[in-house]
N, C-alpha and C. Protein backbone atom coordinates (compact mmCIF):
# COMPACT_ATOMS: atom_id res chain seq x y z
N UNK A 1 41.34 55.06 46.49
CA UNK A 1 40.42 54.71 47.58
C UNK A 1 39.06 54.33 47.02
N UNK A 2 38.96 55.27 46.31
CA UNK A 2 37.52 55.16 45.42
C UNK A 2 37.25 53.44 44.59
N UNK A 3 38.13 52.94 44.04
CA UNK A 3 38.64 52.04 43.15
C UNK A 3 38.82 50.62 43.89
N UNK A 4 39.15 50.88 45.80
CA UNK A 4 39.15 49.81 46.70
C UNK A 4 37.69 49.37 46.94
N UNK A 5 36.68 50.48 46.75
CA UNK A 5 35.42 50.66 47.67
C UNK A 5 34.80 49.84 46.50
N UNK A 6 35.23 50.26 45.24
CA UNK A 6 34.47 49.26 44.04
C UNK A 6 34.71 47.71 43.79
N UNK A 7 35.82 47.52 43.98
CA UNK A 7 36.54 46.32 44.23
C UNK A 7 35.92 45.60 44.87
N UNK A 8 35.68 46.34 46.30
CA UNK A 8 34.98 44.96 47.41
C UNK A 8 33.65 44.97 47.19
N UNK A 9 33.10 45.79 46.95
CA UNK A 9 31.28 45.83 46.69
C UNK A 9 31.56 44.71 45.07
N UNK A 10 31.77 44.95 43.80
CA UNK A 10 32.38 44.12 43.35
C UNK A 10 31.81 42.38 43.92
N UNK A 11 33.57 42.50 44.65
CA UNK A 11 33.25 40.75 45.41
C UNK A 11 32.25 41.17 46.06
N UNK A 12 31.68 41.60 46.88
CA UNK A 12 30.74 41.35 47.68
C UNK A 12 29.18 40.50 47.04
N UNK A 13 29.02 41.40 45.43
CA UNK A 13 27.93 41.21 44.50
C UNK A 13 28.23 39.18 44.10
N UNK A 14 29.35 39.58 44.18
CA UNK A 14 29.83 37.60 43.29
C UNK A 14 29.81 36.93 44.30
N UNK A 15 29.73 36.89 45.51
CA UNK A 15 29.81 36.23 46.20
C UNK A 15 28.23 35.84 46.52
N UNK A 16 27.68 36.94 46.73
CA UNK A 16 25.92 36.57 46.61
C UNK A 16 25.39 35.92 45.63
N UNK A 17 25.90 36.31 44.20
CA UNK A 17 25.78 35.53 43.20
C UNK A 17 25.61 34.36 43.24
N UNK A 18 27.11 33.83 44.06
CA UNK A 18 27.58 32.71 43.65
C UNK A 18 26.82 31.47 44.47
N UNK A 19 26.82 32.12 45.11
CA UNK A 19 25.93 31.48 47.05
C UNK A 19 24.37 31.06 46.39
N UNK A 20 23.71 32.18 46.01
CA UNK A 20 22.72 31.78 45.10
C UNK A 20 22.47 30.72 44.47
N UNK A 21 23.55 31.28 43.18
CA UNK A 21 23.57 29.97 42.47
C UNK A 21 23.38 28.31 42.70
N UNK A 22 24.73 28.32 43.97
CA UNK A 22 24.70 26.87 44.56
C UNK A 22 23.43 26.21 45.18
N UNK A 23 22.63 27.18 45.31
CA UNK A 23 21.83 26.69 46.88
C UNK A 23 20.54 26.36 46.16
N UNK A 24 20.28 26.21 45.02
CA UNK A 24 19.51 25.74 43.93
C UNK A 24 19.99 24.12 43.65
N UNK A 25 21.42 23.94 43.73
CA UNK A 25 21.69 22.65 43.48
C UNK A 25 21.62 22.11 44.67
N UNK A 26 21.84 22.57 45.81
CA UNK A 26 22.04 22.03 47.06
C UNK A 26 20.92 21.49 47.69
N UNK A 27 21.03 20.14 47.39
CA UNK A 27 20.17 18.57 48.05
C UNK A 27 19.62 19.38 49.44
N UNK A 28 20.49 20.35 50.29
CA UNK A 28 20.05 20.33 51.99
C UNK A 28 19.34 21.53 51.53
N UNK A 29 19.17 22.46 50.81
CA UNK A 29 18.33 23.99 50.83
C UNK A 29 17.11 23.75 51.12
N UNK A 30 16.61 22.22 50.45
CA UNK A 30 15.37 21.84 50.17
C UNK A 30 14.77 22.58 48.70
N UNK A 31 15.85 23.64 47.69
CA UNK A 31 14.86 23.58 46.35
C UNK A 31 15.16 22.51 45.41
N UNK A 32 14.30 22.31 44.44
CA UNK A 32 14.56 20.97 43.51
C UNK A 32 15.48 21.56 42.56
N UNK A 33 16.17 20.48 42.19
CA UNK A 33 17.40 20.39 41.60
C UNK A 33 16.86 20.38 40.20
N UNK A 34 17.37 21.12 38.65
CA UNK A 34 17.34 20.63 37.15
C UNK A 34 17.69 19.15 36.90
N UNK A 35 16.78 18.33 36.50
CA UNK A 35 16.81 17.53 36.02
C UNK A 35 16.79 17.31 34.18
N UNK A 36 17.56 16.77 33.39
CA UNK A 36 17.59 16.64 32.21
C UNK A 36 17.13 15.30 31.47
N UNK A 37 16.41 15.16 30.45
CA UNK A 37 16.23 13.96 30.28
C UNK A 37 15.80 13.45 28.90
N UNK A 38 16.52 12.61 27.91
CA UNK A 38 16.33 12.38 26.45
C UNK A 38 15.02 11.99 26.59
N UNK A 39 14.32 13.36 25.45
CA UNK A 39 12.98 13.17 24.77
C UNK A 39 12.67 11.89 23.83
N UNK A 40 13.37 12.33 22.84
CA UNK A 40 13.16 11.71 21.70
C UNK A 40 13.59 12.91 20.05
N UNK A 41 13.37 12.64 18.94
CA UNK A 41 14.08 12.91 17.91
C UNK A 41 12.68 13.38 16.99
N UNK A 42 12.86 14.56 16.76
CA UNK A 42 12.00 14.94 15.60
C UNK A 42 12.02 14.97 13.63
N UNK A 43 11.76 14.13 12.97
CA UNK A 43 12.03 13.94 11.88
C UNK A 43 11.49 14.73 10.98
N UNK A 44 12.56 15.87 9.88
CA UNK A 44 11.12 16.27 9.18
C UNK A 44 11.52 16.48 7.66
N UNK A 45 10.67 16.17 7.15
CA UNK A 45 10.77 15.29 5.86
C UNK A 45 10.53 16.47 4.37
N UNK A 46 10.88 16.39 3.27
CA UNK A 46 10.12 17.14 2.37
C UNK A 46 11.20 16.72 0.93
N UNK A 47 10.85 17.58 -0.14
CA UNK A 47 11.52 17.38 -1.13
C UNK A 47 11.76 18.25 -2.08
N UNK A 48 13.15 18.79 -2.64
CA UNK A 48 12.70 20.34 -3.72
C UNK A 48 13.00 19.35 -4.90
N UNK A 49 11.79 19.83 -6.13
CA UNK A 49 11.99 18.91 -7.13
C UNK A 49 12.52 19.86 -8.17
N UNK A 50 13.40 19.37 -9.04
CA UNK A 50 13.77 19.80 -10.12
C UNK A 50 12.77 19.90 -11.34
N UNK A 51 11.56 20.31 -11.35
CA UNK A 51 10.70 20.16 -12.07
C UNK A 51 9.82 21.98 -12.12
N UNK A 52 8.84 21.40 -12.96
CA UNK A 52 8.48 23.42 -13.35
C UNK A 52 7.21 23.03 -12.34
N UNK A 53 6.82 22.18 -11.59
CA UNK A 53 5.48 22.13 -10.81
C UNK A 53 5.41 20.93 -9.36
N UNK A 54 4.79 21.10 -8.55
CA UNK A 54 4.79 20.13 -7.64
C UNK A 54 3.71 19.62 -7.54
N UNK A 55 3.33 18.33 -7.57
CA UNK A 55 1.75 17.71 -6.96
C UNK A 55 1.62 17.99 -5.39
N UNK A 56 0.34 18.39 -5.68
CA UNK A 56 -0.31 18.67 -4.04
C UNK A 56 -0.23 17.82 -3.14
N UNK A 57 -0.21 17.73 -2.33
CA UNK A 57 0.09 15.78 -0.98
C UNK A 57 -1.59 15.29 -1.45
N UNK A 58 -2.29 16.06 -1.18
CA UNK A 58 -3.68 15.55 -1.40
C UNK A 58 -3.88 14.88 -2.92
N UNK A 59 -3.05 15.11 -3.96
CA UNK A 59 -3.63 14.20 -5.18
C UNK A 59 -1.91 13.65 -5.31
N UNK A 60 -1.10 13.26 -4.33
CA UNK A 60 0.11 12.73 -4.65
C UNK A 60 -0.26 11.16 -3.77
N UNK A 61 -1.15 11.32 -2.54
CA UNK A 61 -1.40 9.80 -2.11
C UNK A 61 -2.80 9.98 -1.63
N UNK A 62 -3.64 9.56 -2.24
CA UNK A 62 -5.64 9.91 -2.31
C UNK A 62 -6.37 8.55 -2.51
N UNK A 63 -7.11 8.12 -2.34
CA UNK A 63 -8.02 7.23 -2.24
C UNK A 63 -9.28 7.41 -2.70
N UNK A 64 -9.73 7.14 -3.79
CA UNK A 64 -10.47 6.72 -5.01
C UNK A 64 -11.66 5.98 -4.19
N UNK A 65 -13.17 6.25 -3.42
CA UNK A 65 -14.01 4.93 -2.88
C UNK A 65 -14.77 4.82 -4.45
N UNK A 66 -15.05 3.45 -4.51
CA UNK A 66 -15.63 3.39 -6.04
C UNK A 66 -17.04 2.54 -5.76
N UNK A 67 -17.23 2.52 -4.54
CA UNK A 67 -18.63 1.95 -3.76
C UNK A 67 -18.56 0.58 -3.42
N UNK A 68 -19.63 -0.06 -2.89
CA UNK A 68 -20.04 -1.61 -3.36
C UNK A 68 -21.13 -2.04 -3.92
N UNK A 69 -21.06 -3.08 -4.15
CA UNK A 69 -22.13 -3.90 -5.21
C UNK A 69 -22.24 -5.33 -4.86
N UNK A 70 -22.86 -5.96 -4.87
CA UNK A 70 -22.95 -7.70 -5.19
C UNK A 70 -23.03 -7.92 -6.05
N UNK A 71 -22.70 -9.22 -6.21
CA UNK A 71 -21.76 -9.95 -7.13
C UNK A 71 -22.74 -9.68 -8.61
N UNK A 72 -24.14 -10.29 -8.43
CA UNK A 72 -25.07 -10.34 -9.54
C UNK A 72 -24.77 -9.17 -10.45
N UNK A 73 -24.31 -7.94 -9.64
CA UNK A 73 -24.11 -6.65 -10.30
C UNK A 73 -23.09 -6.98 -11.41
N UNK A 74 -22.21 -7.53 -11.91
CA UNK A 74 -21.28 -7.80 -12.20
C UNK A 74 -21.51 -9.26 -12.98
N UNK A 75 -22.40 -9.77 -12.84
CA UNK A 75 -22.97 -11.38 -13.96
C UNK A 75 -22.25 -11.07 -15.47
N UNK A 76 -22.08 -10.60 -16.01
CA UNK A 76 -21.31 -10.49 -17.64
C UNK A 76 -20.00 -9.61 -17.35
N UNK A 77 -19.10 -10.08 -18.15
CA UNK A 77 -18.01 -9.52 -18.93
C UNK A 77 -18.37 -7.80 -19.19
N UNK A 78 -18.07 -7.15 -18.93
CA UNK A 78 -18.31 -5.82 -19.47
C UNK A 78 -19.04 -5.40 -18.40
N UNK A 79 -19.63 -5.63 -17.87
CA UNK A 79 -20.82 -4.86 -16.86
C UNK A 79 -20.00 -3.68 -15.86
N UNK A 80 -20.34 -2.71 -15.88
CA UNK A 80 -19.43 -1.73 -15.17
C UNK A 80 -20.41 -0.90 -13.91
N UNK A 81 -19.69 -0.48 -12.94
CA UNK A 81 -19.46 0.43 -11.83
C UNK A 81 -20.05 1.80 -12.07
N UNK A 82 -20.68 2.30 -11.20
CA UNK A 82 -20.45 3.93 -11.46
C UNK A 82 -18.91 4.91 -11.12
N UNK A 83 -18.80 5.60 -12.05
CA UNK A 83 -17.92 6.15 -12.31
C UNK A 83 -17.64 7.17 -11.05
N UNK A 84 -16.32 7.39 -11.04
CA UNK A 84 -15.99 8.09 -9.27
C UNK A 84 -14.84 9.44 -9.83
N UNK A 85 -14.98 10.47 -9.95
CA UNK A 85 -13.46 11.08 -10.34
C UNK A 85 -12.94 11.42 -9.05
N UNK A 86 -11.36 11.66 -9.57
CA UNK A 86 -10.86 12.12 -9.09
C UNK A 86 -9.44 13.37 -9.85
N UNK A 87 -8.15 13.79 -9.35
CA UNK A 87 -8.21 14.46 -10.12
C UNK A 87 -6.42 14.62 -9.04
N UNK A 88 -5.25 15.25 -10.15
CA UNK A 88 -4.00 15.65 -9.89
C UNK A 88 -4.07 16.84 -10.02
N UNK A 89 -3.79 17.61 -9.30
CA UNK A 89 -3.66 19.28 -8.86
C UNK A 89 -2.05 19.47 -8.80
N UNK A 90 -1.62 20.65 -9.38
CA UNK A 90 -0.28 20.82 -10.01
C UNK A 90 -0.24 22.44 -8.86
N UNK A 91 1.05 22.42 -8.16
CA UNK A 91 1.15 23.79 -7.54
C UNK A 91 2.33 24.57 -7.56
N UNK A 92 3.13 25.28 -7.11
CA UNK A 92 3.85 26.28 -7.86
C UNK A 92 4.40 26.16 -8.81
N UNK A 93 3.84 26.40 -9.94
CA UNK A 93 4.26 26.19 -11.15
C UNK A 93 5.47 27.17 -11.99
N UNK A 94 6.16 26.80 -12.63
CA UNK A 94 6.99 27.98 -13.46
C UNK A 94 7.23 27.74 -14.69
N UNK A 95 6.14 28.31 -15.96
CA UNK A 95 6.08 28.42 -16.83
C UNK A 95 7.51 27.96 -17.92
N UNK A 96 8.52 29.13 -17.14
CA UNK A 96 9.68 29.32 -18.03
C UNK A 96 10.92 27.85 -17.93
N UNK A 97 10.21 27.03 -17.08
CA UNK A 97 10.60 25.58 -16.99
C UNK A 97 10.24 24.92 -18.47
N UNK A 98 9.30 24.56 -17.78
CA UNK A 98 8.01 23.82 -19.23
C UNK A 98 6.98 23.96 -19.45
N UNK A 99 6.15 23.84 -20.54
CA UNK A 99 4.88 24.77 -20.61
C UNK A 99 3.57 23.56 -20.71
N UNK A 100 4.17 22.24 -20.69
CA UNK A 100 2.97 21.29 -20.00
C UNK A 100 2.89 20.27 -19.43
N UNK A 101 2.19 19.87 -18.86
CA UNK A 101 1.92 18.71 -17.80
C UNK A 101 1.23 17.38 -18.48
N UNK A 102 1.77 16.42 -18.05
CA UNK A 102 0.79 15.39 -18.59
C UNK A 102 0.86 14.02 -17.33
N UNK A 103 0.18 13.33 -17.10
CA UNK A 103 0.01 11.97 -16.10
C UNK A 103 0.61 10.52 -16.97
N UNK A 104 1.41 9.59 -16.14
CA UNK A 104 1.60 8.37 -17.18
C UNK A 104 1.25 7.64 -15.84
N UNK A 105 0.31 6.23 -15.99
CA UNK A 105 -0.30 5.59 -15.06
C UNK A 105 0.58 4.12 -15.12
N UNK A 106 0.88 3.53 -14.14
CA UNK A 106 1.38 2.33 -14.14
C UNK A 106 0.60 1.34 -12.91
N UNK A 107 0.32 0.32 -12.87
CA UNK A 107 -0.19 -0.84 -12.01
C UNK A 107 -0.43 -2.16 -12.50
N UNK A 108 -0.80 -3.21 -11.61
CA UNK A 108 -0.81 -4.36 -11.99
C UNK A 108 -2.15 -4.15 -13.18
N UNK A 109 -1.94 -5.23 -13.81
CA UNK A 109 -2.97 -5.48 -14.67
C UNK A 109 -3.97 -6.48 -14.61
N UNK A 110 -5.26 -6.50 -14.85
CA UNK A 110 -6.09 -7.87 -15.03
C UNK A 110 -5.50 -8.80 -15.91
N UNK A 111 -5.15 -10.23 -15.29
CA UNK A 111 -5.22 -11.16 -16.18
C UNK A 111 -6.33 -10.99 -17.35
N UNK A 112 -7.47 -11.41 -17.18
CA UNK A 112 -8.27 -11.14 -18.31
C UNK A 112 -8.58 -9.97 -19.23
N UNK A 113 -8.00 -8.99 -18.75
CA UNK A 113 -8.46 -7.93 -19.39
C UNK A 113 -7.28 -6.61 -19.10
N UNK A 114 -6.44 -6.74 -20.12
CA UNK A 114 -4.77 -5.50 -19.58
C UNK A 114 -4.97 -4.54 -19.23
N UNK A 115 -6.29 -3.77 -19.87
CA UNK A 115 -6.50 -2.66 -19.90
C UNK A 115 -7.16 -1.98 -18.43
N UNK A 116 -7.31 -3.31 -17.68
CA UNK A 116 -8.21 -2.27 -16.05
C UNK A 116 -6.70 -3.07 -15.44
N UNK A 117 -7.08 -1.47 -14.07
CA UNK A 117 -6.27 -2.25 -12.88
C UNK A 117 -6.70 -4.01 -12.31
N UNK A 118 -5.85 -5.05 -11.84
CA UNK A 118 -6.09 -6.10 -11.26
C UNK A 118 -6.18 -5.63 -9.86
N UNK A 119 -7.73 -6.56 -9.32
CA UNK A 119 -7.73 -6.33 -7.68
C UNK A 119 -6.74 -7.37 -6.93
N UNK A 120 -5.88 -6.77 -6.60
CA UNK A 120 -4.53 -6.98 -5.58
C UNK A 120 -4.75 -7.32 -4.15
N UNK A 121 -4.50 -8.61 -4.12
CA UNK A 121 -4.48 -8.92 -2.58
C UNK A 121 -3.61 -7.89 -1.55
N UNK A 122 -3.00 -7.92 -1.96
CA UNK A 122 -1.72 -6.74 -1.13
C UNK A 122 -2.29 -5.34 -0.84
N UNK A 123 -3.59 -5.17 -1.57
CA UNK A 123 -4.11 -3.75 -1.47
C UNK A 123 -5.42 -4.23 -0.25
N UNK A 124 -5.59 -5.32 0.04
CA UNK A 124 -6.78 -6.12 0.98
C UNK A 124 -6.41 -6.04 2.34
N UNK A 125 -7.06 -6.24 3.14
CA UNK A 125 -7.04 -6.21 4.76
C UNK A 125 -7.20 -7.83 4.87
N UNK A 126 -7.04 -8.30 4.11
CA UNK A 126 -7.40 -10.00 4.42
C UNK A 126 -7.93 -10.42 2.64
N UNK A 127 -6.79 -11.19 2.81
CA UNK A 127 -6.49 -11.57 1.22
C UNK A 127 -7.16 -12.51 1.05
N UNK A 128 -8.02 -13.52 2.17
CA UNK A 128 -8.37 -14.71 1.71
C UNK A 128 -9.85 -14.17 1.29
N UNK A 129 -10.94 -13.02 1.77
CA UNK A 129 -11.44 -12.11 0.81
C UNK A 129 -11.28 -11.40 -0.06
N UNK A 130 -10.57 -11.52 -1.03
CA UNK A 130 -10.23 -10.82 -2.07
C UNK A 130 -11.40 -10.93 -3.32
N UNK A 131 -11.87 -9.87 -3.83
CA UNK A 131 -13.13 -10.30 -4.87
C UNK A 131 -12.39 -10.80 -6.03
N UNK A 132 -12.78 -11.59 -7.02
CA UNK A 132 -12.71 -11.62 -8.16
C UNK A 132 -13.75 -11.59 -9.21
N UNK A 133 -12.92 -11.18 -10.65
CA UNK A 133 -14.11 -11.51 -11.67
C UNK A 133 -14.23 -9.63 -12.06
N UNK A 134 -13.63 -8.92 -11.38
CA UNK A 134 -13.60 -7.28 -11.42
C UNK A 134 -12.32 -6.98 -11.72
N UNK A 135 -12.46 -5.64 -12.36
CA UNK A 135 -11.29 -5.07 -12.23
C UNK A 135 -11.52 -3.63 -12.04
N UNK A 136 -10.54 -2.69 -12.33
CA UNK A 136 -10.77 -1.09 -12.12
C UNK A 136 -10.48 -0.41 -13.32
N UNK A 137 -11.05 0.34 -14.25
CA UNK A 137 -10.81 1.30 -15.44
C UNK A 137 -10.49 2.39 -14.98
N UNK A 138 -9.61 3.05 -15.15
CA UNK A 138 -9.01 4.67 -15.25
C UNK A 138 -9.03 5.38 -16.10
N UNK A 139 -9.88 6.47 -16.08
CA UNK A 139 -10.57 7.74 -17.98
C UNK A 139 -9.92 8.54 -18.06
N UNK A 140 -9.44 8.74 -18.70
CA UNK A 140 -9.13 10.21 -18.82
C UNK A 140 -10.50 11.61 -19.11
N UNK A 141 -10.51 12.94 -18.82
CA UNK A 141 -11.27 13.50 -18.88
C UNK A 141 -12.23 13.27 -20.10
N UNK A 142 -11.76 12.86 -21.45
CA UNK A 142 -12.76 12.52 -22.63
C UNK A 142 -13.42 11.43 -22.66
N UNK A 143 -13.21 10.75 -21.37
CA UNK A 143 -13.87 9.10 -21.38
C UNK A 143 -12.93 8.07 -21.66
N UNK A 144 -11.89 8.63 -22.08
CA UNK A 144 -10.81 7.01 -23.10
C UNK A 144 -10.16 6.71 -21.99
N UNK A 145 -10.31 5.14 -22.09
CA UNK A 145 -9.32 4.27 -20.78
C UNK A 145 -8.02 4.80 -20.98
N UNK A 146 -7.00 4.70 -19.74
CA UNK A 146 -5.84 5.29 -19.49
C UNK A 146 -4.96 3.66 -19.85
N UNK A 147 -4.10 3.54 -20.58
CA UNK A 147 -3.20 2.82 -20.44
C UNK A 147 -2.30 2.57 -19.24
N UNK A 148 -2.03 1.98 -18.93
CA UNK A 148 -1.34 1.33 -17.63
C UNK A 148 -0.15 0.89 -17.97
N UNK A 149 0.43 1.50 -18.92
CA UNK A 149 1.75 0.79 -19.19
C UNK A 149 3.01 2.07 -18.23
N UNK A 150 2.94 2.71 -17.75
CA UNK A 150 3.97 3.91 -17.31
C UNK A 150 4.23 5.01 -17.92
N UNK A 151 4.24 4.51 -19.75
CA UNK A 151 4.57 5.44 -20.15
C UNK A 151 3.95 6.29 -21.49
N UNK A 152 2.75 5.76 -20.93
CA UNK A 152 1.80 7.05 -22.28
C UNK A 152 1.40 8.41 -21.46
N UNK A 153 1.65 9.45 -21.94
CA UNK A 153 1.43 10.78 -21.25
C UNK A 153 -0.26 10.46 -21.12
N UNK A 154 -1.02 11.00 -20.26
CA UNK A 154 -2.55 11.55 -20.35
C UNK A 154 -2.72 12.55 -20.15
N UNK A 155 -3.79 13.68 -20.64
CA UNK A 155 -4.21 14.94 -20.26
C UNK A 155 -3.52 15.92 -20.01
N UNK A 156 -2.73 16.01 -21.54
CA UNK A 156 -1.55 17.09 -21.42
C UNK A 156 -2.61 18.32 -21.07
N UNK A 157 -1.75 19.30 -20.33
CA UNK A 157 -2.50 20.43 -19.49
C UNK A 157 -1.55 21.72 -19.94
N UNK A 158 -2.16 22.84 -19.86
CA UNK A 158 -1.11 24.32 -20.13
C UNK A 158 -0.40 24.21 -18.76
N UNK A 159 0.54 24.25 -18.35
CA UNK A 159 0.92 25.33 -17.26
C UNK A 159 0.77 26.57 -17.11
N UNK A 160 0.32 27.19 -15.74
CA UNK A 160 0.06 28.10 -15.40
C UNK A 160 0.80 28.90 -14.50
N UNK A 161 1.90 29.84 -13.97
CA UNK A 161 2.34 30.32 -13.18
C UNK A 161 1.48 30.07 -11.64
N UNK A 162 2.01 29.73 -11.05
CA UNK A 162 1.67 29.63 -9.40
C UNK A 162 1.16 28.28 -9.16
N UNK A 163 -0.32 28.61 -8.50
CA UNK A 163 -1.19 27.44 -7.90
C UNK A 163 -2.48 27.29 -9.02
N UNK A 164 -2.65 27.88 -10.15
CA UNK A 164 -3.55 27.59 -10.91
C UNK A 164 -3.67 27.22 -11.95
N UNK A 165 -2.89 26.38 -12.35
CA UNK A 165 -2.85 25.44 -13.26
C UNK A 165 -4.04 24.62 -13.03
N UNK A 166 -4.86 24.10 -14.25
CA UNK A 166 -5.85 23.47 -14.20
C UNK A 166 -5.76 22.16 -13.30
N UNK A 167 -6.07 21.18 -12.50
CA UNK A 167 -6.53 19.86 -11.84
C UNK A 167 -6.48 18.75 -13.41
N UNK A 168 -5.29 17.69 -13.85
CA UNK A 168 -5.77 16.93 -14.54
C UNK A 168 -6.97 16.43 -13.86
N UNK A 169 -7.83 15.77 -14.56
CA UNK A 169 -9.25 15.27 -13.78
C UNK A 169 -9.12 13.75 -14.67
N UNK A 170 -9.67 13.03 -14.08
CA UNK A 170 -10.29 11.51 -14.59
C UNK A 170 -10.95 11.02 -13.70
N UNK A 171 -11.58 9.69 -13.92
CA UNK A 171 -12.48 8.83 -13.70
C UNK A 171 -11.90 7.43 -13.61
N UNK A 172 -12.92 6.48 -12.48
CA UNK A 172 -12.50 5.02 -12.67
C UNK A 172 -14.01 4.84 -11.92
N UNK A 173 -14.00 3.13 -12.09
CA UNK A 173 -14.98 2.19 -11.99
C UNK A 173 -14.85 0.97 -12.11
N UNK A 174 -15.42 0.34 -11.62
CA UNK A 174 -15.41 -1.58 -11.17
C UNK A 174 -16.16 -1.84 -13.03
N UNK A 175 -15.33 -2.68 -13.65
CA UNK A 175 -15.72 -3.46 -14.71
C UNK A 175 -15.78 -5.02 -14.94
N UNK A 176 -16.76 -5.57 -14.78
CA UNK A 176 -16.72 -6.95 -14.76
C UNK A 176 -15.71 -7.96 -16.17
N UNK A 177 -15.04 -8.91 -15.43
CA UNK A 177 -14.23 -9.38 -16.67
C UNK A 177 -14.50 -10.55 -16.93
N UNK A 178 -14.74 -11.11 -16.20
CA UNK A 178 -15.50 -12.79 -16.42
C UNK A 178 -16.54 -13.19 -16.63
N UNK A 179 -17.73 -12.36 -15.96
CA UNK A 179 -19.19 -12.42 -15.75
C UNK A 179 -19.22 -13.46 -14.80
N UNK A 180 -18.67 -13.79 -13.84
CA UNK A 180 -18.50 -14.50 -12.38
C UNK A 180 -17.83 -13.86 -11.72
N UNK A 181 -18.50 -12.86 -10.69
CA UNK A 181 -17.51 -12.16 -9.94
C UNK A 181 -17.94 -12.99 -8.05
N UNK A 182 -16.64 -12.77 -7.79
CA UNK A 182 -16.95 -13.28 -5.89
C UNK A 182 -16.83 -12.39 -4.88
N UNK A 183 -17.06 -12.50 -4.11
CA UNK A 183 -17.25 -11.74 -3.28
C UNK A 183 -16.00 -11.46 -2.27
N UNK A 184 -15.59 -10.07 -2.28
CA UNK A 184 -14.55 -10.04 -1.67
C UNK A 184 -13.69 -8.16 -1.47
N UNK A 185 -13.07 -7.77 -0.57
CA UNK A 185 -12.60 -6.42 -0.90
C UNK A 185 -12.02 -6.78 -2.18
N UNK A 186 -12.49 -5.07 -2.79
CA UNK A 186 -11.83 -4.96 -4.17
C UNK A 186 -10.95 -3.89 -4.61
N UNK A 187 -10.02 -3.65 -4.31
CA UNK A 187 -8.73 -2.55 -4.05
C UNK A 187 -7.93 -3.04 -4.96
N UNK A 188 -6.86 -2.34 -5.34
CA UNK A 188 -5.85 -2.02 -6.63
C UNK A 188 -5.24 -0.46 -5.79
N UNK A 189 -4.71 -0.33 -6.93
CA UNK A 189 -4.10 0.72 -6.84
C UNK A 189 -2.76 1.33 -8.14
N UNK A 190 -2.72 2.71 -8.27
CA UNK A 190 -1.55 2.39 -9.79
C UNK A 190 -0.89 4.22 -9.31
N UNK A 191 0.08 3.56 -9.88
CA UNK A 191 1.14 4.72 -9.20
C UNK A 191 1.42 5.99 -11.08
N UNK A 192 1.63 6.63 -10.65
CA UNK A 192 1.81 7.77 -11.77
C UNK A 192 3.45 8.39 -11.26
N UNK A 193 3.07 8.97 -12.90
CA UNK A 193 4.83 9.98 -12.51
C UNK A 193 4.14 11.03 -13.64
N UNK A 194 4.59 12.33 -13.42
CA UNK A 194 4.36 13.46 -14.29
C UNK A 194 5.51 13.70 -15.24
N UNK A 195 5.15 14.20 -16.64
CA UNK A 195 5.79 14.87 -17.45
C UNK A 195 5.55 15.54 -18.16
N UNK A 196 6.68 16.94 -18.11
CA UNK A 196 6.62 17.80 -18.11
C UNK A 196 7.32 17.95 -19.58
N UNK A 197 6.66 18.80 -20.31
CA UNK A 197 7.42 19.25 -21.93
C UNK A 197 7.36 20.74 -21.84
């Protein structure tokens, strides 16, 4: 008897339930109905490197301002820019990988002169201003121009366990190559890869 009385209280509960339930979908109740509807797609990006260190985002894609000048600034071959550093920051590091770091620089080159970056239309907001008669030098911390070929190490560094490994550091600057420079944006740009011994 006991077991009948549970039974129907039981249905009685599912049936309220169920009544409930519907009357949420039901157009005549007057409540609003769930609507569903494609957002869009979240992308998210990163990379684990097989290496004893990672470059920071901030010295992996950075922007170098190296000022402006007119042209006169720039009248001879040799005439140079003030110098701007900047600098590659190395972060969780693990010693028992490899025990140093070094930078190899690659970019276009000056026709007249191999040794600076060439200012690159492609690096311009409007190529038909493009300066010439300049180029860009890259130092290493002792002052000596950086080769631009890809593959000379610069500023081998200790590794350090963690985030404190020293900042390779260098320098660049506008160097005149013709002694006729024109007037125009003067952008370049040179891509690096690290190696590690």
């Amino acid at each position: 008897m006991k077991m009948n009385k549970i039974v129907i209280a039981l249905g009685a509960v599912m049936a309220l339930t169920a009544g409930t339930a519907n009357a949420g979908s039901d157009p005549a109740s007057g409540a609003a109905s769930t609507i569903n509807a494609t957002g869009g797609t979240v992308h998210f990006k990163g990379k684990i490197n097989a290496t004893p260190c990672a470059v920071s985002t901030k010295s992996s894609d950075q922007t170098v301002n190296l000022g402006e000048y007119t042209t006169h600034h720039f009248n001879e071959a040799g005439a140079v820019g003030a110098k701007h550093s900047f600098e590659i920051k190395l972060l969780d590091c693990d010693t028992s990988v490899q025990k140093t770091a070094a930078a190899m620089f690659s970019g276009i080159t000056d026709a007249d002169k191999s040794d600076l970056l060439a200012i690159n239309q492609e690096d311009s907001t409007d190529s038909s201003e493009t300066a010439t008669g300049v180029g860009i030098r890259i130092m290493d911390k002792n002052g000596a121009t950086v080769k631009l070929d890809g593959a000379t190490p610069v500023d081998s560094t200790t590794i350090l366990d963690g985030d404190v490994t020293p900042a390779l550091q260098f320098t660049a600057q506008y160097v005149g190559t013709t002694g006729k420079a024109t007037g125009g944006e003067a952008n370049s740009h040179a891509d690096f890869v690290m190696q590690y011994n």
